[in-house]
N, C-alpha and C. Protein backbone atom coordinates (compact mmCIF):
# COMPACT_ATOMS: atom_id res chain seq x y z
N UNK A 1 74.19 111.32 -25.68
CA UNK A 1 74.72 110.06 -26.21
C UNK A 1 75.24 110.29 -27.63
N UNK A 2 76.56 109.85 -27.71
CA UNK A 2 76.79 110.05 -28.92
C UNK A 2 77.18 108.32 -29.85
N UNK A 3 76.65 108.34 -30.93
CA UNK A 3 76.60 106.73 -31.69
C UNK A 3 77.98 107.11 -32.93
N UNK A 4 78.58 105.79 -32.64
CA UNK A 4 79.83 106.19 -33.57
C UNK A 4 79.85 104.74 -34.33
N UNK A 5 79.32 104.66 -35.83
CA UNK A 5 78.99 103.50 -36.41
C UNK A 5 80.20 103.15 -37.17
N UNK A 6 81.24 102.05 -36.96
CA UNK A 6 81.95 101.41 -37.86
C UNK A 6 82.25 100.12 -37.76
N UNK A 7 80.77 99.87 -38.43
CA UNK A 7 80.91 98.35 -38.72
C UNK A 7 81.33 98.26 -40.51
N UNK A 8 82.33 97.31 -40.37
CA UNK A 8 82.66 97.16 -41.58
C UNK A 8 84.09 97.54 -41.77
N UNK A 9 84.25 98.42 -40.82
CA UNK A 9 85.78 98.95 -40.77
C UNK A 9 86.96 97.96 -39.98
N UNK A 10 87.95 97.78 -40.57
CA UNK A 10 88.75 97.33 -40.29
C UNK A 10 89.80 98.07 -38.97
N UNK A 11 90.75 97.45 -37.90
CA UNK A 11 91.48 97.95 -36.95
C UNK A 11 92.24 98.26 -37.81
N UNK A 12 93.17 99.46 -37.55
CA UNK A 12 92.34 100.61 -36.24
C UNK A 12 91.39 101.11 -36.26
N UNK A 13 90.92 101.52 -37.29
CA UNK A 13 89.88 102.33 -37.69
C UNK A 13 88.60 102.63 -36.17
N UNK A 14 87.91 101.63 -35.70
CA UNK A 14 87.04 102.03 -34.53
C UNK A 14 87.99 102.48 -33.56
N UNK A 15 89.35 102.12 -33.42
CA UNK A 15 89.39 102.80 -32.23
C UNK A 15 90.26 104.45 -32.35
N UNK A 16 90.85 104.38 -33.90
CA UNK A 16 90.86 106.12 -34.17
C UNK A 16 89.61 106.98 -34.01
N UNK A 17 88.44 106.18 -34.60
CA UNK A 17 87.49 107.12 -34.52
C UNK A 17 86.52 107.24 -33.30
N UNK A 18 86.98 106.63 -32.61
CA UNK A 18 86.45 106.65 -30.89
C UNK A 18 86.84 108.07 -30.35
N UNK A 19 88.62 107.59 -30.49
CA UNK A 19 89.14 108.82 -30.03
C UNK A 19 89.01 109.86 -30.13
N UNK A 20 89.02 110.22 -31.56
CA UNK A 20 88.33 111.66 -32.18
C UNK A 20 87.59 111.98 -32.12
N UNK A 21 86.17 111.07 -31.43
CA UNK A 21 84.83 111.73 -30.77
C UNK A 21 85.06 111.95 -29.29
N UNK A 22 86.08 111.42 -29.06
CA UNK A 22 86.30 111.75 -27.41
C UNK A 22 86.80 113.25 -27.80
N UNK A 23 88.15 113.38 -28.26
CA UNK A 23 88.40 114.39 -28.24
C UNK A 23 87.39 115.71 -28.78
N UNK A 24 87.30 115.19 -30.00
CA UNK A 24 85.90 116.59 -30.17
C UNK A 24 84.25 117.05 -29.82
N UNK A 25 84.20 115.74 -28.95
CA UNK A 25 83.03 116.38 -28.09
C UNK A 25 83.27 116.39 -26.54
N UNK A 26 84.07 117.01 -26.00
CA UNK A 26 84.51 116.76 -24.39
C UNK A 26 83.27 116.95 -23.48
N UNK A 27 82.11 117.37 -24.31
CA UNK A 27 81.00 117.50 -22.94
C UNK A 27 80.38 116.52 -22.90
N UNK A 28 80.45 115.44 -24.21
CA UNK A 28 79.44 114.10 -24.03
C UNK A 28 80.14 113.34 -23.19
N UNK A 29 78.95 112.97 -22.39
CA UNK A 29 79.35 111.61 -21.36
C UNK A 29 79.86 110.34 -21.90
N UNK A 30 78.82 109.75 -22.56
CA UNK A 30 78.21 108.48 -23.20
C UNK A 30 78.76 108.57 -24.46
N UNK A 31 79.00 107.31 -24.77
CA UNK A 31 78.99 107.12 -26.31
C UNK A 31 79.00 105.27 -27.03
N UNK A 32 77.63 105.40 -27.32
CA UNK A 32 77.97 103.81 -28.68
C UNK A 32 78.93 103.76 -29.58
N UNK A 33 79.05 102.56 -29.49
CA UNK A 33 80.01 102.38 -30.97
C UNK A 33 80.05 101.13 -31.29
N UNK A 34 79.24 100.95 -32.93
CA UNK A 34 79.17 99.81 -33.33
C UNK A 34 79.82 99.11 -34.10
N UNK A 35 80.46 97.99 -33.45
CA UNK A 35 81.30 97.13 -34.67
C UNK A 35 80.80 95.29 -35.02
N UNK A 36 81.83 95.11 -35.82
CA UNK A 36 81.28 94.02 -36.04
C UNK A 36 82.07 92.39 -35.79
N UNK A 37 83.26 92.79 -35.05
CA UNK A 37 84.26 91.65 -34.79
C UNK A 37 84.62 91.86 -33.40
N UNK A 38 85.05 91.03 -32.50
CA UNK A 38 85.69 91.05 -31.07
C UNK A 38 87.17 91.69 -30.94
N UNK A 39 87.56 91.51 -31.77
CA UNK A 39 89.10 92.14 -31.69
C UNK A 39 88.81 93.66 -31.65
N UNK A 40 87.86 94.29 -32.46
CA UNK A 40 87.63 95.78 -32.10
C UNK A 40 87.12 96.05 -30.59
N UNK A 41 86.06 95.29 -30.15
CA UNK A 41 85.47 95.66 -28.93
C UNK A 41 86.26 95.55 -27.69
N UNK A 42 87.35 94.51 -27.83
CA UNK A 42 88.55 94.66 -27.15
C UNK A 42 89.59 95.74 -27.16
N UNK A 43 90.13 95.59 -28.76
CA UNK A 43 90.67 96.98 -28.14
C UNK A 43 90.02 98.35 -27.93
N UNK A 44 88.49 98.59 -27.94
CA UNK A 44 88.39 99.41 -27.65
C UNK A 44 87.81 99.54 -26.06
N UNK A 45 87.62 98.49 -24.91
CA UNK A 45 88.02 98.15 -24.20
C UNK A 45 89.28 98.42 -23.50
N UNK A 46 90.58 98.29 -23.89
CA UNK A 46 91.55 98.57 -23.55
C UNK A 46 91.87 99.96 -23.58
N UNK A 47 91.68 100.63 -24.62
CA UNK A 47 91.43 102.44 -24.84
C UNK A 47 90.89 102.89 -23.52
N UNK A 48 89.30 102.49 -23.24
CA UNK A 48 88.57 103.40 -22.29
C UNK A 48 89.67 102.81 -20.96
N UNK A 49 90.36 101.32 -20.77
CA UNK A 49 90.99 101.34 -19.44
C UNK A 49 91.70 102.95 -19.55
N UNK A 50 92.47 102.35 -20.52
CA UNK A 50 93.89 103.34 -20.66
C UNK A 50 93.34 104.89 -20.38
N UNK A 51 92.23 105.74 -20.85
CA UNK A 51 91.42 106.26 -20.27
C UNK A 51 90.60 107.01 -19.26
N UNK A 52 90.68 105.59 -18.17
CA UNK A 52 89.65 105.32 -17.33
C UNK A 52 88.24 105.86 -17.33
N UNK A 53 87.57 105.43 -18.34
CA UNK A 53 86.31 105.66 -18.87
C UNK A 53 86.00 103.96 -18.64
N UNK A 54 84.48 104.14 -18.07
CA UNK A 54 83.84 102.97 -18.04
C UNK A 54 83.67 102.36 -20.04
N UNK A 55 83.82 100.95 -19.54
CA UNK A 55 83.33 100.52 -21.09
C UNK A 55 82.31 99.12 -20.48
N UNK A 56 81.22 98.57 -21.81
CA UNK A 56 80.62 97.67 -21.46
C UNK A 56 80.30 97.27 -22.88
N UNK A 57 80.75 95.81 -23.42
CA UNK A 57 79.85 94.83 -24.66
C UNK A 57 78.70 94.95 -24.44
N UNK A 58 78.13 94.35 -25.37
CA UNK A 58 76.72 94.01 -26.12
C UNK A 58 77.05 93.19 -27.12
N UNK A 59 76.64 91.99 -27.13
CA UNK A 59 76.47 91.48 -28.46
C UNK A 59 74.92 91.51 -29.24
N UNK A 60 74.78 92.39 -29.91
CA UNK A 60 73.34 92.33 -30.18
C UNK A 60 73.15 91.46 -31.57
N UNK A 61 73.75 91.12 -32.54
CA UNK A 61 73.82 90.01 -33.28
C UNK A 61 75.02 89.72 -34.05
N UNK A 62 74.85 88.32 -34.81
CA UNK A 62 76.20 87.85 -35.60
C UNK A 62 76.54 88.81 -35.80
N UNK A 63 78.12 89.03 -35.88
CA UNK A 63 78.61 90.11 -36.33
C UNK A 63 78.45 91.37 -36.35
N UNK A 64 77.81 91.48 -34.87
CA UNK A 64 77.57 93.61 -34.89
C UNK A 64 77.17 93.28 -32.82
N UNK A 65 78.17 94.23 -32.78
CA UNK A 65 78.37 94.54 -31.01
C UNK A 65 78.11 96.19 -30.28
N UNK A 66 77.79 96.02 -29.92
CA UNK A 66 77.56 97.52 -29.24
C UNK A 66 78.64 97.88 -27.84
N UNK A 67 79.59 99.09 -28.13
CA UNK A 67 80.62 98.97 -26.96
C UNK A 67 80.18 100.79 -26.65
N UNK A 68 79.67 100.38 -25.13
CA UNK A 68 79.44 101.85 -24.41
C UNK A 68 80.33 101.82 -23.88
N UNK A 69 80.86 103.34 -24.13
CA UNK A 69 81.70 104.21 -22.85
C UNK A 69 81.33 105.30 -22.31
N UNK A 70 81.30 104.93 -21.13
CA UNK A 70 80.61 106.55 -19.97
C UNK A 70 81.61 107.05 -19.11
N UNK A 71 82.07 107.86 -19.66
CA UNK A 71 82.91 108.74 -18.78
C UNK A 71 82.50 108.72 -17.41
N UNK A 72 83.07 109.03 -16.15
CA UNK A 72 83.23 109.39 -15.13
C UNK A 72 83.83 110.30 -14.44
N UNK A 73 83.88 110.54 -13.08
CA UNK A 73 84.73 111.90 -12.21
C UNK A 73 86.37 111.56 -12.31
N UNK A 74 86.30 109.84 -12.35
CA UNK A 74 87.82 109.43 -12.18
C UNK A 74 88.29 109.64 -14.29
N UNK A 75 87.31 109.71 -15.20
CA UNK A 75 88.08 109.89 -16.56
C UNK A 75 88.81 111.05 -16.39
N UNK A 76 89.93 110.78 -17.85
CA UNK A 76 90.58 111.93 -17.81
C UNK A 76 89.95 113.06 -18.51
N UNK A 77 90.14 114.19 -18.40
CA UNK A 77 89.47 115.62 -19.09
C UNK A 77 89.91 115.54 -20.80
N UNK A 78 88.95 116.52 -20.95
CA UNK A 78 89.71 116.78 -22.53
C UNK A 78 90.59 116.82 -22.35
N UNK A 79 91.53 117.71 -21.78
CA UNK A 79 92.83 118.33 -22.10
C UNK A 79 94.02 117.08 -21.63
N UNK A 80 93.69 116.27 -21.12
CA UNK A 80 94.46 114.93 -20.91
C UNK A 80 94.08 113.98 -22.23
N UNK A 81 92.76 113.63 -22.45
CA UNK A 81 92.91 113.09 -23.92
C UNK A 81 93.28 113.76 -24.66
N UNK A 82 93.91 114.95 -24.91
CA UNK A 82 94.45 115.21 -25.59
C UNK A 82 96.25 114.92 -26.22
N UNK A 83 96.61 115.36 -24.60
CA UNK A 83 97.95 115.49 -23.92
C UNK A 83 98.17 113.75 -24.02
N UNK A 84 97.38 113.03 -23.40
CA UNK A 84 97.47 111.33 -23.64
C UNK A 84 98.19 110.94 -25.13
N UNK A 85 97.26 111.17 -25.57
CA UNK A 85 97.16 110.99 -27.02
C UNK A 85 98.57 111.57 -27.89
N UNK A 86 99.31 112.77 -27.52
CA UNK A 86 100.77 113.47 -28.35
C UNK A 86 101.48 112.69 -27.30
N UNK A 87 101.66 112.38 -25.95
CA UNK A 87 102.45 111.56 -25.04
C UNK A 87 102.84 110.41 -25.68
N UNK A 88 102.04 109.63 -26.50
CA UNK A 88 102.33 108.10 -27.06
C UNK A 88 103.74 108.81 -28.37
N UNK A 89 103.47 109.67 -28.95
CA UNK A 89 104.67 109.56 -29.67
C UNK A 89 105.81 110.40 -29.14
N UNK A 90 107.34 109.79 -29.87
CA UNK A 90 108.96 110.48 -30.29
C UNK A 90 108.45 111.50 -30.89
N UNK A 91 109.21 112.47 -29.96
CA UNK A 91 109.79 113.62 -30.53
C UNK A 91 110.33 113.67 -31.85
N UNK A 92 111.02 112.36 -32.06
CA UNK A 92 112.33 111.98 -33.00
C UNK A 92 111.39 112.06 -34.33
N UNK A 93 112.56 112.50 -35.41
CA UNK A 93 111.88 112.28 -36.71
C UNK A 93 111.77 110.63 -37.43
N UNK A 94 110.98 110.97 -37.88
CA UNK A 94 111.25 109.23 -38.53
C UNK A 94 110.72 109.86 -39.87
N UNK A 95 110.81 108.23 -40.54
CA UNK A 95 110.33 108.02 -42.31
C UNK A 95 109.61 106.88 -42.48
N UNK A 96 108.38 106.39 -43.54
CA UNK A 96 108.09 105.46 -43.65
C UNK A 96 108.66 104.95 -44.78
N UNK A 97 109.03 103.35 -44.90
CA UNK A 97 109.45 103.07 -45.88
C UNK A 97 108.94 102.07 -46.39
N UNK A 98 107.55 101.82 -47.54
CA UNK A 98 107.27 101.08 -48.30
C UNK A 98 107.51 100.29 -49.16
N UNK A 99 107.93 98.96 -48.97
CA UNK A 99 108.04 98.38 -50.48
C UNK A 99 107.58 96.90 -50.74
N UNK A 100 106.07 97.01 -50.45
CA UNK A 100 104.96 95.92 -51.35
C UNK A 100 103.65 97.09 -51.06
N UNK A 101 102.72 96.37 -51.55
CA UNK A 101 101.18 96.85 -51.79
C UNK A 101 100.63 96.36 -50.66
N UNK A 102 100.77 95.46 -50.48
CA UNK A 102 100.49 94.13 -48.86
C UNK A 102 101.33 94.51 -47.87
N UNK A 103 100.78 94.26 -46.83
CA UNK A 103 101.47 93.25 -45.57
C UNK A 103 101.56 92.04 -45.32
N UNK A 104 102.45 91.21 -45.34
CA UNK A 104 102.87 89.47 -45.16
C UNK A 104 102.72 89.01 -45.84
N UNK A 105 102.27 87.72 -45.97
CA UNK A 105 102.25 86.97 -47.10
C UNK A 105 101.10 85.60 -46.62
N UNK A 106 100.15 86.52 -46.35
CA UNK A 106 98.76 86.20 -45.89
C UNK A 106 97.75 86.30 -47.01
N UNK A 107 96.65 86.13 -46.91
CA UNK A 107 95.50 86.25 -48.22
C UNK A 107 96.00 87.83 -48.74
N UNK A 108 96.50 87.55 -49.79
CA UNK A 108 96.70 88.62 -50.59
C UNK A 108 95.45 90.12 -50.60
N UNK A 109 94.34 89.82 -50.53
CA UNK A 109 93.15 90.97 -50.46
C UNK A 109 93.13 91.47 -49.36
N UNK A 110 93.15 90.48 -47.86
CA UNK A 110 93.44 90.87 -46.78
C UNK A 110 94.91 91.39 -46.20
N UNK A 111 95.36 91.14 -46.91
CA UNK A 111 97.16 91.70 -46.77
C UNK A 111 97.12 93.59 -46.79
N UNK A 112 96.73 93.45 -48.19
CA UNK A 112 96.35 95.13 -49.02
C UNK A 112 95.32 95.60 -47.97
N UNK A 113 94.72 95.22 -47.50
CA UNK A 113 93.35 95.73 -46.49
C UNK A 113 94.38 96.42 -45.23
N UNK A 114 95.29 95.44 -44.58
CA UNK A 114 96.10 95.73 -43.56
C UNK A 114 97.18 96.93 -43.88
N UNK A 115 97.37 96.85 -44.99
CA UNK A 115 98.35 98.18 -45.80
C UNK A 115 97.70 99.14 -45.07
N UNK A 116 96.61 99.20 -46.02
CA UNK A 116 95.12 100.44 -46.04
C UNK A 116 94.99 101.02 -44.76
N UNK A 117 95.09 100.10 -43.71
CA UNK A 117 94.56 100.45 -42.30
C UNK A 117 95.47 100.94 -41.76
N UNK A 118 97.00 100.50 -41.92
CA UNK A 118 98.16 100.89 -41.77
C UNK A 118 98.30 102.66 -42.19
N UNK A 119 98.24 103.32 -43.43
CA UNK A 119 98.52 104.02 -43.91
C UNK A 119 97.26 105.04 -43.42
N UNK A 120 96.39 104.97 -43.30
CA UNK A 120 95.18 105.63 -42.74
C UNK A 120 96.11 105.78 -40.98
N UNK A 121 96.20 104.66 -40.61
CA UNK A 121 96.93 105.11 -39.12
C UNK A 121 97.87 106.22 -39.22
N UNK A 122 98.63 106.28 -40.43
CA UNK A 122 99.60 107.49 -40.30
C UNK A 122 98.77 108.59 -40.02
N UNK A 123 97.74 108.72 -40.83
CA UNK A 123 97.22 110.23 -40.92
C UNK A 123 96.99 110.73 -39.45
N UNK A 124 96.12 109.96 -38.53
CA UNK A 124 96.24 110.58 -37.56
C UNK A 124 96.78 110.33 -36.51
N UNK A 125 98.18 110.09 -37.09
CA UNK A 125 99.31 110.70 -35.74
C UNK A 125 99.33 111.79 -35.33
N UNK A 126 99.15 112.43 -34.36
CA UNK A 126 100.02 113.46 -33.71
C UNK A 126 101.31 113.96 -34.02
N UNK A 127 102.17 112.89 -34.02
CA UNK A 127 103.85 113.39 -34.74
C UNK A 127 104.10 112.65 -36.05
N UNK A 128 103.84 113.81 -36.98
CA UNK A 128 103.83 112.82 -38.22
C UNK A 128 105.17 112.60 -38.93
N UNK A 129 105.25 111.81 -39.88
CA UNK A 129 106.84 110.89 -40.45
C UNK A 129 106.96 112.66 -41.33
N UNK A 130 108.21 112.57 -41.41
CA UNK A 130 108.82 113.56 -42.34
C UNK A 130 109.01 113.04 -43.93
N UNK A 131 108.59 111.92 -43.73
CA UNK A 131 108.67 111.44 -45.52
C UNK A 131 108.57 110.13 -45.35
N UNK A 132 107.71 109.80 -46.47
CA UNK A 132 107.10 108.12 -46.72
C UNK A 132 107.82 108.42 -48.08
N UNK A 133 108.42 106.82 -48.11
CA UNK A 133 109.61 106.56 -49.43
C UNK A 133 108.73 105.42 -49.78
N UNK A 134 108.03 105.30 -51.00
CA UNK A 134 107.90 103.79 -51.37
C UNK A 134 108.50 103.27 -53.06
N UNK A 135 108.86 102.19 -52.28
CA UNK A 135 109.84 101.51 -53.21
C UNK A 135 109.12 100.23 -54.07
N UNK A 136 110.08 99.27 -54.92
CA UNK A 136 109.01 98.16 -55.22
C UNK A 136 107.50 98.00 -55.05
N UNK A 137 106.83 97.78 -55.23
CA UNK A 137 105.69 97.30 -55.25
C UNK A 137 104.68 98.09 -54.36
N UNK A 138 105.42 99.01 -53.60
CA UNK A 138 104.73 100.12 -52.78
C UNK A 138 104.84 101.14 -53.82
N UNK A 139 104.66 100.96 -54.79
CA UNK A 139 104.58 102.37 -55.78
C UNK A 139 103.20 102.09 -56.04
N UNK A 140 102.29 101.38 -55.92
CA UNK A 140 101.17 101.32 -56.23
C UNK A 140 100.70 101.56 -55.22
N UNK A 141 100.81 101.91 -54.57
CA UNK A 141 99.91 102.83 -53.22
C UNK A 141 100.01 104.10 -53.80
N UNK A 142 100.90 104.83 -54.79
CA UNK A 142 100.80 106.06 -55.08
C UNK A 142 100.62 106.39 -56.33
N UNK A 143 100.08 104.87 -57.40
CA UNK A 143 99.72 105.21 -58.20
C UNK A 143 98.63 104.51 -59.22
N UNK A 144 97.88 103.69 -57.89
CA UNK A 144 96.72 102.84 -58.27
C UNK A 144 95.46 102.66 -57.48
N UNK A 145 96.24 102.77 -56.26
CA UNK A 145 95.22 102.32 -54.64
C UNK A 145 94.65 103.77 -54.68
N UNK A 146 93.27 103.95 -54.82
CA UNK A 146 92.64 104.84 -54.32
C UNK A 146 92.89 105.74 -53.15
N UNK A 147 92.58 104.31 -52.17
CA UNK A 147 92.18 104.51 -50.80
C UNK A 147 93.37 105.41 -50.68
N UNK A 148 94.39 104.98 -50.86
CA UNK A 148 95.91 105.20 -50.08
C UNK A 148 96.26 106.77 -51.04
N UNK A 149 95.94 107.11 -51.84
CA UNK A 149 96.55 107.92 -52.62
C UNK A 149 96.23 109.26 -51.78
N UNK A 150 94.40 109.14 -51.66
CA UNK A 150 93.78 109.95 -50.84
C UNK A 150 94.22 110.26 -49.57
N UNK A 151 94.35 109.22 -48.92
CA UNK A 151 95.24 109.54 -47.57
C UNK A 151 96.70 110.30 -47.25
N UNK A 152 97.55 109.77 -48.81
CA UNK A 152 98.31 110.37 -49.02
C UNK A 152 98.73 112.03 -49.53
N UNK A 153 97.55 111.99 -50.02
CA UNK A 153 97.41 113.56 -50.44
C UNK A 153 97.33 114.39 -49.33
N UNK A 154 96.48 113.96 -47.95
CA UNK A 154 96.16 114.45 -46.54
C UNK A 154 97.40 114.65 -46.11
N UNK A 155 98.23 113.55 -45.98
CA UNK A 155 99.39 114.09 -45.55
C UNK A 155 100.24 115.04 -46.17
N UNK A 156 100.43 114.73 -47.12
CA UNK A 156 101.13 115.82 -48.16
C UNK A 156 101.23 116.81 -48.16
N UNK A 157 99.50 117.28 -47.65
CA UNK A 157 99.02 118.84 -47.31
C UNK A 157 99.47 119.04 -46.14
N UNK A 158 99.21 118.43 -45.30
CA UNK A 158 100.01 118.45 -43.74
C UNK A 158 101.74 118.30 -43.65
N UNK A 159 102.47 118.61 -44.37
CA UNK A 159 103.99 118.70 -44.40
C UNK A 159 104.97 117.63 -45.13
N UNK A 160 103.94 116.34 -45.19
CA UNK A 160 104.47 115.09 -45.30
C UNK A 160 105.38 114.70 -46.41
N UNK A 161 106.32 114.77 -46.80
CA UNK A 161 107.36 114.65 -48.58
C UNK A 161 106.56 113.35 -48.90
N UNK A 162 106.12 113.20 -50.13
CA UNK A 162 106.11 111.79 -50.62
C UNK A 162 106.93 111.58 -51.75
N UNK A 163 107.37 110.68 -51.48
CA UNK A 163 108.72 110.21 -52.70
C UNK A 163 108.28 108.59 -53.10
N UNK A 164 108.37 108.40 -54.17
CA UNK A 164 108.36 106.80 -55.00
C UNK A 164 109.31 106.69 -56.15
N UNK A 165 109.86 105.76 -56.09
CA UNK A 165 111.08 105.16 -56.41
C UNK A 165 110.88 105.10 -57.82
N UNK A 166 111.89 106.21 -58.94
CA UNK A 166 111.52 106.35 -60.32
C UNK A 166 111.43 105.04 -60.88
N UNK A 167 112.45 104.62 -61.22
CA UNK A 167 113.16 102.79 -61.50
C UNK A 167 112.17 102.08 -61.05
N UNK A 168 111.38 101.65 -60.21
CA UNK A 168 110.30 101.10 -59.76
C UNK A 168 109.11 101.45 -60.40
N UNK A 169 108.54 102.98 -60.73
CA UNK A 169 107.82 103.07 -61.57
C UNK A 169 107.68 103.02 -62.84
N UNK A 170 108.95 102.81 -63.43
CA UNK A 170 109.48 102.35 -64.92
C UNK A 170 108.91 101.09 -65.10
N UNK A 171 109.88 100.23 -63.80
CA UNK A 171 109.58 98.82 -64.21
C UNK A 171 107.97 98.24 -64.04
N UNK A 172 106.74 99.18 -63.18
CA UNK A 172 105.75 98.31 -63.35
C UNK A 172 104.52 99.00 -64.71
N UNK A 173 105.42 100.25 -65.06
CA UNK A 173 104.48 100.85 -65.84
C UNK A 173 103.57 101.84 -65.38
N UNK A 174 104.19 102.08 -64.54
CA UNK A 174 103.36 103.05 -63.67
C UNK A 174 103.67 104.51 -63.36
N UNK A 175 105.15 105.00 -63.86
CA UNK A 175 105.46 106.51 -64.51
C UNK A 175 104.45 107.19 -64.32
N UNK A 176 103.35 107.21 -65.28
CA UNK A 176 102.37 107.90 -65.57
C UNK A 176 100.84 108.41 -65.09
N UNK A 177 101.24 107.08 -64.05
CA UNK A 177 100.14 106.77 -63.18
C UNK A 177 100.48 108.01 -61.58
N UNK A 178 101.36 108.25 -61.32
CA UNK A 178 101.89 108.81 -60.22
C UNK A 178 100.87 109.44 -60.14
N UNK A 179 100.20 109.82 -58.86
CA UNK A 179 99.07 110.86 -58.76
C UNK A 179 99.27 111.12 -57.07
N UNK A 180 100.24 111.39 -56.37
CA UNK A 180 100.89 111.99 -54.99
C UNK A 180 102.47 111.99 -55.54
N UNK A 181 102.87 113.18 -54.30
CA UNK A 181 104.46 113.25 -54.55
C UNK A 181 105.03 113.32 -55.54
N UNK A 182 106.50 112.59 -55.11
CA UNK A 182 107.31 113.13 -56.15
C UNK A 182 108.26 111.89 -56.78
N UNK A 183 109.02 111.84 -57.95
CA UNK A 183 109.84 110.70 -57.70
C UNK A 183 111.20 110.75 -57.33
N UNK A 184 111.77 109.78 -56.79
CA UNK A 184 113.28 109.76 -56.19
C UNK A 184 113.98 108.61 -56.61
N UNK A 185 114.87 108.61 -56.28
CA UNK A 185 116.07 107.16 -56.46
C UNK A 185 116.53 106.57 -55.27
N UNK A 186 116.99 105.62 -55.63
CA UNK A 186 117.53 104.81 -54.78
C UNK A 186 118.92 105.41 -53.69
N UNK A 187 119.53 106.18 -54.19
CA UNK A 187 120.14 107.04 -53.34
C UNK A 187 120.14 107.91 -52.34
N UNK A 188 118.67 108.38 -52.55
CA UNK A 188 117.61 109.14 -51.81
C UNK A 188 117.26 108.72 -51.13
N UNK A 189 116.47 107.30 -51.04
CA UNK A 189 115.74 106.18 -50.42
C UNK A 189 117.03 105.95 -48.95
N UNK A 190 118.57 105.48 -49.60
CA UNK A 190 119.47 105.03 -48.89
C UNK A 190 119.77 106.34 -47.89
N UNK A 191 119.91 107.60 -47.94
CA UNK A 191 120.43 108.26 -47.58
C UNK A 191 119.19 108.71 -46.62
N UNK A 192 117.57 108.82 -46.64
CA UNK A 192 116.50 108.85 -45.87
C UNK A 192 116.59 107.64 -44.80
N UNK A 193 116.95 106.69 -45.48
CA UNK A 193 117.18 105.14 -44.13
C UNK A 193 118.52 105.66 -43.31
N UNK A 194 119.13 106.14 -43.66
CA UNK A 194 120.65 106.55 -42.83
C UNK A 194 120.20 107.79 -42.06
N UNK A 195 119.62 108.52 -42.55
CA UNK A 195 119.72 109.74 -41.43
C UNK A 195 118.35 110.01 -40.36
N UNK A 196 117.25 108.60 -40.62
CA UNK A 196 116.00 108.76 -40.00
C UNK A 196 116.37 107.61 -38.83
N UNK A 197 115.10 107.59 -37.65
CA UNK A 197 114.47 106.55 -37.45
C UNK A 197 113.53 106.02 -38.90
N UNK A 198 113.82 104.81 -39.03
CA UNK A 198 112.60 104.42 -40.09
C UNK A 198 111.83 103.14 -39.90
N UNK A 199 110.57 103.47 -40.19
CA UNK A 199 109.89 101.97 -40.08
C UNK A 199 109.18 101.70 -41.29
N UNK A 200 108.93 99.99 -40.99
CA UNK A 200 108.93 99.11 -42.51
C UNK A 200 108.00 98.07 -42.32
N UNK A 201 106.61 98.64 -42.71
CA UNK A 201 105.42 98.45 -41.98
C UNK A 201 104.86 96.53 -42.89
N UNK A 202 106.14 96.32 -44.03
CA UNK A 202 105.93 95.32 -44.95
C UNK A 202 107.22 94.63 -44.74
């Protein structure tokens, strides 16, 4: 049995780290995993369909659920969660292109939370972006946000260009603050949106 605790973590987060115990222990059957909202236990529900690994709730109190999955003869093998898993992405190159600290224009703390979870999702893609551009107000993901800087450095090491928009770091005072990548211009920015797929996660 293997116990995979993330309560407290925000989606995706339980169901990246499901996966990555699927994938790196292929001989365990079983596995807990504790969260603390329904929207996780669902989608991680939908994972073991996609799968075909048995799954089963628990609500064992306010806010904390217990979701087993037990493999079976009909799950797929390692080497299919694996193969599953690079199948979901394009070949194609893409770019990310940042420009707020948030997502929407929802509770501002919870906005930045959805960034966070967002940008952590990059890391473990399988086919990763050839360059995250952040512009406006996404310069503080690369030169204030902890969380994100760190993540960003992961990629960085893994091939990833990071570029933030000089003029943008002028205007918030944040030049100096840069602590990933590199800086670029707006020309750069235009000419990365023209020759990528790009997505614009704000």
């Amino acid at each position: 049995m293997r116990e995979i605790d993330v309560l407290g973590k925000a989606c995706p987060i339980p169901v990246i780290e499901t996966k990555k115990a699927l994938r790196e222990n292929p001989d365990e059957k079983e596995f807990e995993i504790l969260v603390d909202n329904e929207v996780a236990t669902e989608n991680l529900r939908k994972m073991a369909n996609e799968l075909r690994i048995d799954s089963k709730v628990e609500k064992l109190e306010e806010r904390k659920y217990k979701v087993t999955l037990e493999k079976t003869d009909q799950s797929r093998d390692h080497k299919e969660i694996e193969d599953y898993s690079v199948n979901q992405a394009t070949s194609e190159n893409y770019v990310v292109i940042v420009n707020s600290d948030k997502i929407g224009d929802g509770d501002p703390d919870f906005s930045k939370q959805i960034l966070e979870g967002f940008i952590y999702s990059v890391t473990e893609q399988d086919h990763l972006p050839v360059e995250m551009i952040f512009y406006n107000r996404g310069v503080f993901l690369t030169s204030e946000n902890e969380k994100t800087i760190e993540d960003l450095k992961n990629l960085e090491k893994r091939g990833v260009r990071i570029y933030s928009c000089g003029l943008c770091l002028d205007h918030y005072g944040k030049k100096d603050d840069l602590a990933v990548g590199e800086i670029t211009n707006m020309y750069k920015i235009v000419e990365a949106m023209r020759s990528n797929h790009a997505i614009y996660p704000c």
